[in-house]
Protein backbone atom coordinates (compact mmCIF):
# COMPACT_ATOMS: atom_id res chain seq x y z
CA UNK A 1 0.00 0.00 0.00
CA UNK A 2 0.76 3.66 -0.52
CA UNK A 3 1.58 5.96 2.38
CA UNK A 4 -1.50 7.08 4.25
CA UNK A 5 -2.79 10.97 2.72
CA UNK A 6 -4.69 13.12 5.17
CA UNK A 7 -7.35 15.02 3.85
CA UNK A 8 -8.84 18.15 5.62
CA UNK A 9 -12.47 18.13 5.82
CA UNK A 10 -15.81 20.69 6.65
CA UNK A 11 -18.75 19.50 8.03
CA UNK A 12 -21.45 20.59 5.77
CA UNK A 13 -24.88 21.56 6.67
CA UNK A 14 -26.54 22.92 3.81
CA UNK A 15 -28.18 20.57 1.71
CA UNK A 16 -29.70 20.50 -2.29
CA UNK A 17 -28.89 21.45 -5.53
CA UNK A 18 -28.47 25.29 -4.93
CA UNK A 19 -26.14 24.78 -2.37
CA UNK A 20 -24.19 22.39 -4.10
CA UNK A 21 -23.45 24.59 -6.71
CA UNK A 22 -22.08 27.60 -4.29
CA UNK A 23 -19.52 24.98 -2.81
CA UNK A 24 -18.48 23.91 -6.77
CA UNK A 25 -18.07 27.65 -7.54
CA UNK A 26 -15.84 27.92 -4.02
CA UNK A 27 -13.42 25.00 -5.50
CA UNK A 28 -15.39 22.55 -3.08
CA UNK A 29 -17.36 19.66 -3.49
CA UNK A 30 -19.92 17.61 -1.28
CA UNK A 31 -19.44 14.29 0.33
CA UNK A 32 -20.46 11.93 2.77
CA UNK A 33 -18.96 8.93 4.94
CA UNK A 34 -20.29 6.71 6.51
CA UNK A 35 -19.76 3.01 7.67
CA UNK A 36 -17.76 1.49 10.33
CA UNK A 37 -20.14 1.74 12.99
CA UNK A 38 -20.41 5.24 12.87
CA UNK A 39 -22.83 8.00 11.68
CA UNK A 40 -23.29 9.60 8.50
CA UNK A 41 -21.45 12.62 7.99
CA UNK A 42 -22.16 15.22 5.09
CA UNK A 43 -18.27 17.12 4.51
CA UNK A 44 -16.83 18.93 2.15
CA UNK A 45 -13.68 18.20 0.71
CA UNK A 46 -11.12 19.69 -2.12
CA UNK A 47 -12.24 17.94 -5.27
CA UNK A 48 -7.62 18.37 -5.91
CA UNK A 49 -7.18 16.52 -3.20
CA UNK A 50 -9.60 13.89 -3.88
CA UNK A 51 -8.68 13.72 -7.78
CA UNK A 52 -5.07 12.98 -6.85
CA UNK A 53 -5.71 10.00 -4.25
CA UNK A 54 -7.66 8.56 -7.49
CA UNK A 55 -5.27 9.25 -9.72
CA UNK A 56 -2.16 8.00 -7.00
CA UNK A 57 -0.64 4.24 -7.70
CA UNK A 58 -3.10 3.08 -5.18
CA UNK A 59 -6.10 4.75 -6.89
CA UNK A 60 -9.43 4.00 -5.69
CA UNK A 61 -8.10 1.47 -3.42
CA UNK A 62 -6.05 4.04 -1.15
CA UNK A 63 -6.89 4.21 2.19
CA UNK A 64 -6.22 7.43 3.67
CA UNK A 65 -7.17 9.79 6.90
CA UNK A 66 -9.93 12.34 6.93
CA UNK A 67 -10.07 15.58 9.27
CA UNK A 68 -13.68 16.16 10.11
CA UNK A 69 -13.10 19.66 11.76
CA UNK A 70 -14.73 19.45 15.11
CA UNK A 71 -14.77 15.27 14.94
CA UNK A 72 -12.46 12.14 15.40
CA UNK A 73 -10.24 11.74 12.38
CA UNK A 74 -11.19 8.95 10.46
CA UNK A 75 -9.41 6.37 8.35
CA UNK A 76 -11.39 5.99 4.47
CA UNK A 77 -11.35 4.86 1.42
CA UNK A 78 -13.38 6.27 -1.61
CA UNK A 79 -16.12 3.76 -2.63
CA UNK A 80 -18.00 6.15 -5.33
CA UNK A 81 -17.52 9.25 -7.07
CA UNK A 82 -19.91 11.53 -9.20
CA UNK A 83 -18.36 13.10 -12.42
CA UNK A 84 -19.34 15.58 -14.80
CA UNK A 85 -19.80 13.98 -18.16
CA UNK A 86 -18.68 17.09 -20.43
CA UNK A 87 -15.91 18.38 -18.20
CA UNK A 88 -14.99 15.86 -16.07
CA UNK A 89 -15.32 17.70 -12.73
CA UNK A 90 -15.42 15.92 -9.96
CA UNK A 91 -19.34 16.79 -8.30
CA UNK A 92 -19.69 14.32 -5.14
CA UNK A 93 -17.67 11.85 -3.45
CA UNK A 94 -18.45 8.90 -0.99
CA UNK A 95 -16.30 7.60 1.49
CA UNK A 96 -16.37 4.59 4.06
CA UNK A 97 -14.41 3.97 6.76
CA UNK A 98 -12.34 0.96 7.44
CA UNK A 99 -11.27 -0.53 10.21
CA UNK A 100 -7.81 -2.39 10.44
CA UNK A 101 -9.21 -6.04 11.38
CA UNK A 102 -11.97 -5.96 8.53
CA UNK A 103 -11.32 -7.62 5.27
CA UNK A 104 -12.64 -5.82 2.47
CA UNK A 105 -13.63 -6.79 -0.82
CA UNK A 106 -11.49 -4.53 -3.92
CA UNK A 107 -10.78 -4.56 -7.42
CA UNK A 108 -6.81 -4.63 -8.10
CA UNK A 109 -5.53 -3.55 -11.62
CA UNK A 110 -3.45 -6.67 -13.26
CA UNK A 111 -0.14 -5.25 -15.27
CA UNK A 112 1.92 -7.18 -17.22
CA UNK A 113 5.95 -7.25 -18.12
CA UNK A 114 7.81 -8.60 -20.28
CA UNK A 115 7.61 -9.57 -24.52
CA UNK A 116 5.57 -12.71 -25.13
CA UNK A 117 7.86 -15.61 -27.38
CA UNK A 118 4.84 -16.36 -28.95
CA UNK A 119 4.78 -12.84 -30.46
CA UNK A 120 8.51 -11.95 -30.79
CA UNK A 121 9.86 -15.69 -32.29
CA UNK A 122 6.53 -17.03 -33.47
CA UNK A 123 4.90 -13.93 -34.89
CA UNK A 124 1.20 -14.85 -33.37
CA UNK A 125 -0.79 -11.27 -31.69
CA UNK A 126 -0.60 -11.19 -27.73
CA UNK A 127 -4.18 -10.03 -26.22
CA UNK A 128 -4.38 -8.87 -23.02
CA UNK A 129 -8.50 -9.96 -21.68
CA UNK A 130 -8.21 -9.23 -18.15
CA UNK A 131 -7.44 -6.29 -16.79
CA UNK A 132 -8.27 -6.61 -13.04
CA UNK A 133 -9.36 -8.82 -10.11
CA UNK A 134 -11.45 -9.24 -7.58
CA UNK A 135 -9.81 -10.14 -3.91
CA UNK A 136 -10.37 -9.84 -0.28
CA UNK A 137 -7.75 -9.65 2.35
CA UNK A 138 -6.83 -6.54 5.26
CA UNK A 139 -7.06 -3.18 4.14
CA UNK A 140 -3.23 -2.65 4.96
CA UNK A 141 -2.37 -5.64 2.00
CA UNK A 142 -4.14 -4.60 -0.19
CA UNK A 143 -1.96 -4.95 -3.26
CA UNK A 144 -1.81 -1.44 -5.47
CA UNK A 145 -1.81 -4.21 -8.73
CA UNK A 146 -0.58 -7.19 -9.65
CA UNK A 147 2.12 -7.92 -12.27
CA UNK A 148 2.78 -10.75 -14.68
CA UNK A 149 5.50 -11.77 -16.66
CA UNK A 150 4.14 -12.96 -20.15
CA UNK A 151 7.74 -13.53 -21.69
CA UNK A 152 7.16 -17.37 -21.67
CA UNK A 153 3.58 -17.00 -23.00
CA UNK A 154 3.59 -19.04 -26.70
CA UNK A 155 1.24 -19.59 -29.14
CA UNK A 156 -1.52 -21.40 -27.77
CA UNK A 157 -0.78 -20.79 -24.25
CA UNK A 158 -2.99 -18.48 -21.95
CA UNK A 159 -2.44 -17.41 -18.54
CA UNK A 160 -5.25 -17.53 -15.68
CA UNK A 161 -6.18 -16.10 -12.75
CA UNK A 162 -4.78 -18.68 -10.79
CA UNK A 163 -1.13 -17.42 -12.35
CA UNK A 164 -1.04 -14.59 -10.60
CA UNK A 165 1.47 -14.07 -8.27
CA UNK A 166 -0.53 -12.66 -4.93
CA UNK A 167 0.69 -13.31 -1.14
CA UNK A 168 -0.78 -15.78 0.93
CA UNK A 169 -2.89 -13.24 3.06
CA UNK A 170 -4.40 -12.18 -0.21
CA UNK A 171 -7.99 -14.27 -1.47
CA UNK A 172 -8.37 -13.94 -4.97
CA UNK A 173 -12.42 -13.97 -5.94
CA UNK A 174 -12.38 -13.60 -9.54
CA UNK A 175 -12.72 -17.38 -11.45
CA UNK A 176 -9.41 -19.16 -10.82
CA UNK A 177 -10.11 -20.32 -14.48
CA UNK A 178 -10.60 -17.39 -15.90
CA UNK A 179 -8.01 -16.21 -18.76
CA UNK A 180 -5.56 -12.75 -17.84
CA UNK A 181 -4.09 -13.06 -21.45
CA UNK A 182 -3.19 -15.23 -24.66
CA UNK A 183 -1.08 -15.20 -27.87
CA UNK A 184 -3.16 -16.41 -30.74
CA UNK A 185 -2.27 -16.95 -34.25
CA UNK A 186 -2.78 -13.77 -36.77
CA UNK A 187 -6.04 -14.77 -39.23
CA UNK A 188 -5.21 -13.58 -42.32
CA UNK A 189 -8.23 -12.55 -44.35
CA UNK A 190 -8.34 -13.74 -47.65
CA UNK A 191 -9.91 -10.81 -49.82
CA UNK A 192 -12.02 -12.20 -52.78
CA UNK A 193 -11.86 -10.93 -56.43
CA UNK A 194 -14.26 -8.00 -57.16
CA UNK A 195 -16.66 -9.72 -59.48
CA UNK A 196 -16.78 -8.49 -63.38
CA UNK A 197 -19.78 -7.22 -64.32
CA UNK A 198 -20.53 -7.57 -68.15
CA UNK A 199 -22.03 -4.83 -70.07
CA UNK A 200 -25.22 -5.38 -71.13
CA UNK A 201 -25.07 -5.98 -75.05
């Protein structure tokens, strides 16, 4: 996991679309978080702030502090996000806190490394099908990704779920069968000759 980011935090008491707005236009957004055993609380948060945890190694998956003026810091992680679909603005963000001794349930981005022989000596097309996985474990293992080395991959080969390379305090929930990549053989479509049309006599 990445280091721990604190985020400062406002309680926020004034609710609706009108509202809303006002905080946007102040370079704020609204939010909530929740979970854990404790109350709801409606915040508001720097949309920067928030933008750069998602956009951190960790990304969604980051677990980080948040300082509730005027309440007990909490430790979160984002589980939604509302975004603007013309400018791409963040507009509302929910958070839920986690507790240490809870196993949660994440998505972890799968990378791979490494030239596949099946596409460098045998000249087949490498496709990549699976791009992340499901697994449970603490929230302080939770992998940032996983990575796979393909160099071995061949022709005909695939690599699964169960290939990847996760510690043992990590559960993998995705299908164990399920195919992370392949090199297949390049069709080659054979174009047919345009058809001659006589001229009517």
């Amino acid at each position: 996991m990445t280091q721990v980011t604190s985020i400062d935090a406002e309680p926020r008491e004034d609710f609706g679309k009108n509202p809303a707005r006002r905080m946007r236009r102040a370079g704020q957004i609204p939010g909530v978080v929740y979970g854990g055993g404790g109350p709801s609380i409606p915040v508001v948060v720097d949309p920067k702030k928030i933008s750069a945890i998602l956009h951190s190694e960790a990304g969604h998956n980051a677990i980080f502090t948040l300082e509730i003026r005027g309440k007990a810091p909490a430790r979160v992680m984002l589980r939604d996000w509302q975004v603007d679909p013309i400018h791409g603005d963040l507009l509302h963000v929910d958070m839920v806190r986690v507790a240490r001794d809870t196993k949660l349930k994440v998505r972890v981005p799968i990378h791979v490394t490494g030239e596949p022989k099946g596409v460098k000596v045998q000249g087949g097309i490498f496709e990549f099908l699976l791009r992340e996985v499901v697994v449970e474990c603490l929230p302080d293992e939770i992998p940032d990704s996983v990575t796979i080395d393909v160099t071995e991959l061949l022709i005909g080969k695939n690599l699964r779920v169960s290939d990847l390379p996760l510690g043992p305090n990590v559960k993998i929930l995705t299908d164990p069968g399920r195919v992370v990549a392949h090199v297949v053989v390049l069709k080659v479509v054979e174009e047919k000759p345009a058809e001659v049309v006589e001229a009517a006599p």
